[in-house]
N, C-alpha and C. Protein backbone atom coordinates (compact mmCIF):
# COMPACT_ATOMS: atom_id res chain seq x y z
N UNK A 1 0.98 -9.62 -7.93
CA UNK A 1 0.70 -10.70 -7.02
C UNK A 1 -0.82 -10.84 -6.91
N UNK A 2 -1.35 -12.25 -7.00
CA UNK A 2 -2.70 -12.19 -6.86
C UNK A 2 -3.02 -11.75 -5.39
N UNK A 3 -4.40 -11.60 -5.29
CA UNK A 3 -4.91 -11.22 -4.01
C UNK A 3 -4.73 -12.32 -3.14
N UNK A 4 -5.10 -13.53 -3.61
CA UNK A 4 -5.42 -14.43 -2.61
C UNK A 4 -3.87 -14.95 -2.09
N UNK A 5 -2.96 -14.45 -2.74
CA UNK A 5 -1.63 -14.68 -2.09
C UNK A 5 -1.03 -13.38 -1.32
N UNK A 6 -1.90 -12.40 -1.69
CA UNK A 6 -1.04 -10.98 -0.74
C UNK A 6 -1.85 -11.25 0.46
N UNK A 7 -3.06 -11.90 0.17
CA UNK A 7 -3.85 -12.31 1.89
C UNK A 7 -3.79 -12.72 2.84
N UNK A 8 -2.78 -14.18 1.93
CA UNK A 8 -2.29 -15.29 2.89
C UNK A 8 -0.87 -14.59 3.32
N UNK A 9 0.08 -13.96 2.68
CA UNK A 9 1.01 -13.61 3.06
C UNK A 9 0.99 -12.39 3.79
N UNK A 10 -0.31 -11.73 3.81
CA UNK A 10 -0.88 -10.50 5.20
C UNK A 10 -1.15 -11.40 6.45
N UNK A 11 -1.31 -12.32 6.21
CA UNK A 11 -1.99 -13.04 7.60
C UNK A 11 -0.71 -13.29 8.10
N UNK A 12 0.15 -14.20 7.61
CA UNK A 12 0.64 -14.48 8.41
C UNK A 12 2.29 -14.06 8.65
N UNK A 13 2.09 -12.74 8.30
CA UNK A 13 3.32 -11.36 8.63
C UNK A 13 2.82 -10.64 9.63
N UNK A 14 1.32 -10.75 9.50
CA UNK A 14 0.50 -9.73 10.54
C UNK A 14 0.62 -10.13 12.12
N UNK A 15 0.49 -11.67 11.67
CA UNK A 15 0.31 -12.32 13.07
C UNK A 15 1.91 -11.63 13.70
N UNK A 16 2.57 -12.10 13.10
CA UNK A 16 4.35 -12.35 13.45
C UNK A 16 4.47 -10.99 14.21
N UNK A 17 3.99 -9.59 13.16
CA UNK A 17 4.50 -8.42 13.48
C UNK A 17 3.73 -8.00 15.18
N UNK A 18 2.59 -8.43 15.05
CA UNK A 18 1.87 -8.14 16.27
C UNK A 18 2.21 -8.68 17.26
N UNK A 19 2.82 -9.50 17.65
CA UNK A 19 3.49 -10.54 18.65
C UNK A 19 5.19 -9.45 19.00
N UNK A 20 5.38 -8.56 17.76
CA UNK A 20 6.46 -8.38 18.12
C UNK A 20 6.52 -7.22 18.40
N UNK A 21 5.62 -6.12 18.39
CA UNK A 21 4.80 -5.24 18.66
C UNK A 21 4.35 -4.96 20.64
N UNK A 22 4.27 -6.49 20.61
CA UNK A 22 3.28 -6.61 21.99
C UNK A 22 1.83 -6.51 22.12
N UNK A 23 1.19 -6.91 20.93
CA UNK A 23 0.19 -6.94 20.96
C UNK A 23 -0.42 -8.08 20.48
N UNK A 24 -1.39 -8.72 21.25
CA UNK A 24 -1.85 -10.16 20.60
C UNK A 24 -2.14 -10.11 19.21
N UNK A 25 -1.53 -11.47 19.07
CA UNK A 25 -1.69 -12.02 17.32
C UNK A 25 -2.75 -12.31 17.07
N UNK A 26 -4.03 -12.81 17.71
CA UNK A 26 -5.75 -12.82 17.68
C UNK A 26 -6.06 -11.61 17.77
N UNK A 27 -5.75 -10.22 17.57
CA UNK A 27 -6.42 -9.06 17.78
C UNK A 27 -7.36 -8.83 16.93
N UNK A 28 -8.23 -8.45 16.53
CA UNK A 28 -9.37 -8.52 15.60
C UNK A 28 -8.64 -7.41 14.56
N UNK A 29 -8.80 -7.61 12.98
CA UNK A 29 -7.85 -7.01 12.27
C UNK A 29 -9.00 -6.04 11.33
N UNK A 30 -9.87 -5.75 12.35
CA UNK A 30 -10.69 -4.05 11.89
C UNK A 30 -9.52 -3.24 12.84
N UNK A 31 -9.38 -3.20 13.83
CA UNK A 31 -8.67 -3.14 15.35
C UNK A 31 -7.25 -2.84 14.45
N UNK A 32 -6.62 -3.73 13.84
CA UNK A 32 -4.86 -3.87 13.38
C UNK A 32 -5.09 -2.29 12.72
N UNK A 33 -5.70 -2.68 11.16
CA UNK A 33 -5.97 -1.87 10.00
C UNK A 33 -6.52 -0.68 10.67
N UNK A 34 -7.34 -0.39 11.34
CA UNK A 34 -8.08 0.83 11.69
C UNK A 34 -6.99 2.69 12.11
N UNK A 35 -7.44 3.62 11.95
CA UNK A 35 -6.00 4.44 11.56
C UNK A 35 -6.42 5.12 13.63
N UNK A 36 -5.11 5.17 13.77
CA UNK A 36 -4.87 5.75 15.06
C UNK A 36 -5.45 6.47 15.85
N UNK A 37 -6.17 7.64 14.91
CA UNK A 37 -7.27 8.44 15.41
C UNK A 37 -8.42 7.94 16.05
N UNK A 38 -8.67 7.13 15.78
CA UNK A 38 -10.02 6.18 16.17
C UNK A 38 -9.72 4.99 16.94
N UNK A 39 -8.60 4.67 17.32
CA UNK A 39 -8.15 4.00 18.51
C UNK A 39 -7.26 2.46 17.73
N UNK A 40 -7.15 2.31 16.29
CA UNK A 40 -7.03 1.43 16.15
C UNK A 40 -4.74 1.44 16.06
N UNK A 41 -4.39 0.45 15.50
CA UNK A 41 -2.94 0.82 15.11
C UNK A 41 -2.96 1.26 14.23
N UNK A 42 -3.14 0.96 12.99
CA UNK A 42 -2.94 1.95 12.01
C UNK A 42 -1.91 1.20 11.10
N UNK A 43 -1.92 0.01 10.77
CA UNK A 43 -0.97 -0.82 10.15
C UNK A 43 -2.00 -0.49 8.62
N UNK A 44 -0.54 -0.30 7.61
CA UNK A 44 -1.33 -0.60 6.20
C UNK A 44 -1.46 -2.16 5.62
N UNK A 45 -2.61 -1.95 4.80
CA UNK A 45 -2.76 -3.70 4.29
C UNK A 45 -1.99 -3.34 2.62
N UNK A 46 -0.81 -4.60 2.81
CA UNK A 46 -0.45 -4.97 1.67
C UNK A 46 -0.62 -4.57 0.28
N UNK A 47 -2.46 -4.93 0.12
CA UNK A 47 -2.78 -4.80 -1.02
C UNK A 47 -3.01 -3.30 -1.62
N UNK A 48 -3.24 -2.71 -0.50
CA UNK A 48 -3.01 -0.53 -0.66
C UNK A 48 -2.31 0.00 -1.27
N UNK A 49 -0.59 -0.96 -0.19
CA UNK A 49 0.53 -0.54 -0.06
C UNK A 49 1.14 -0.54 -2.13
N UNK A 50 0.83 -2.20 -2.64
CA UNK A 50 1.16 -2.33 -3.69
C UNK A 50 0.67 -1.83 -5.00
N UNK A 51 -0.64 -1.65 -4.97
CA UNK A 51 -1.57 -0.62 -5.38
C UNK A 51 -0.39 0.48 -5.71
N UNK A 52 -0.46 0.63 -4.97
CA UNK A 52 0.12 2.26 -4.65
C UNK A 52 1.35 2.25 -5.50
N UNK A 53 2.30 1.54 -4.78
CA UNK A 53 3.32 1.17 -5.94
C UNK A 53 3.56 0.87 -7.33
N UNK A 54 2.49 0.11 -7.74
CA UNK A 54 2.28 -0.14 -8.97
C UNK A 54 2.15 1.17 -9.71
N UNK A 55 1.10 1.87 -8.63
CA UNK A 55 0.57 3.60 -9.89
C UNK A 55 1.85 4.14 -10.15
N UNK A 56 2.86 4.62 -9.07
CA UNK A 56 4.09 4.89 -9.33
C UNK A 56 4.55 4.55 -10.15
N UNK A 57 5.25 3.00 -10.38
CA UNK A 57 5.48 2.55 -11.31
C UNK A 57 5.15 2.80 -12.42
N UNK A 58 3.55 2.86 -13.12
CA UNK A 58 3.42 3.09 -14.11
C UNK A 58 3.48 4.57 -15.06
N UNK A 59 3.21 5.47 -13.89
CA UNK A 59 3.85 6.59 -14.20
C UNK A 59 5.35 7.21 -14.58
N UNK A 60 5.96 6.64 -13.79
CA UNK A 60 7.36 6.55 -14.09
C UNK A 60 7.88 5.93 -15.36
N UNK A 61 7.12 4.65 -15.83
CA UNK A 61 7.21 4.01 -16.74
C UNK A 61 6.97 5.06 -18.23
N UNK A 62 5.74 5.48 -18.26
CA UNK A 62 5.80 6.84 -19.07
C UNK A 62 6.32 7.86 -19.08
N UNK A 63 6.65 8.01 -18.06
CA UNK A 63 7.47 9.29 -18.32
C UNK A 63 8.77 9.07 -18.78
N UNK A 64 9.43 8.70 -18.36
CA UNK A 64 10.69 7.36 -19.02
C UNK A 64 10.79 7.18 -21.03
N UNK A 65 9.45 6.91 -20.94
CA UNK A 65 9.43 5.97 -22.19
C UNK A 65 8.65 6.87 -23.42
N UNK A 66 8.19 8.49 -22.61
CA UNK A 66 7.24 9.34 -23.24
C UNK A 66 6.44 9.07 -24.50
N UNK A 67 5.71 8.20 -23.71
CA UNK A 67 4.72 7.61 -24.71
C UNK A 67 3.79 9.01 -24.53
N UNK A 68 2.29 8.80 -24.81
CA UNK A 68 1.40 10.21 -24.94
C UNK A 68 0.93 10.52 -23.84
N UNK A 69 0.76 9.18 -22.74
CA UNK A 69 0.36 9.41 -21.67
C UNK A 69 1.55 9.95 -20.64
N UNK A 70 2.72 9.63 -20.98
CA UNK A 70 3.92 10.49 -20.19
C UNK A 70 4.36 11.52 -20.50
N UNK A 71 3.79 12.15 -21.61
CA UNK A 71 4.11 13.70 -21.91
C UNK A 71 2.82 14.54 -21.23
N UNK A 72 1.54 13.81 -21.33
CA UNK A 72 0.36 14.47 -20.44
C UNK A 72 0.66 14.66 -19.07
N UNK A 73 1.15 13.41 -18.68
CA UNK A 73 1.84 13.35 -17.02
C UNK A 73 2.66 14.17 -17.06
N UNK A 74 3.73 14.52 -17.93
CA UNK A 74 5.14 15.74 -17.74
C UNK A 74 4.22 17.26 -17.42
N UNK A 75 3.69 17.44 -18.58
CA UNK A 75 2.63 18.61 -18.82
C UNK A 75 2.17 19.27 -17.27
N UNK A 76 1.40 17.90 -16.49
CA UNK A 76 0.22 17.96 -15.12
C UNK A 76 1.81 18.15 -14.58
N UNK A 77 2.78 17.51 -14.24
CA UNK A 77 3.45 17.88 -12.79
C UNK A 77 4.06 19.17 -12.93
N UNK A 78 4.58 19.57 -14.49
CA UNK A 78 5.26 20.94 -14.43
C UNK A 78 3.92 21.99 -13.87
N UNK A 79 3.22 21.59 -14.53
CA UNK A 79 2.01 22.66 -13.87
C UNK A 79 1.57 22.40 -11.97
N UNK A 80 1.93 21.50 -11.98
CA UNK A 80 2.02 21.52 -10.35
C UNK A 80 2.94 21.99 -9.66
N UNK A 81 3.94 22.45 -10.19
CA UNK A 81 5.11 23.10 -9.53
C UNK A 81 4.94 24.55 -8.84
């Protein structure tokens, strides 16, 4: 998903969720995003979240398909065990 559509579709999930939350939908969104410790909520942004997913994905994808980079990946997690 491009950015400029995970943005528009952060905005206006963010608003929705915060309203349902109890917390104003104008809240300043350093304030939303900011992590708990430091006073903020602690909501993740989208684009982290999918990030994140994607790496999964592509790892899985090799390992799956043991191309050279999914036998290096097999290699690193058995050794993490």
């Amino acid at each position: 998903m491009p950015l400029q559509a995970i943005y528009k579709t952060q905005a206006a999930v963010t608003s929705i969720l915060l309203s349902c939350l109890g917390y104003s939908r104008n809240m300043p969104r350093c304030v939303v995003y900011a992590p708990e410790s430091i006073g903020g909520i602690g909501l993740q942004h989208l684009r982290f979240e999918q990030e994140g997913v994607q790496q999964v994905l592509h790892l899985l994808r090799h390992l799956h398909v043991e191309t050279t980079n999914g036998k290096l990946y097999a290699i690193t997690l058995m050794g993490t065990r």
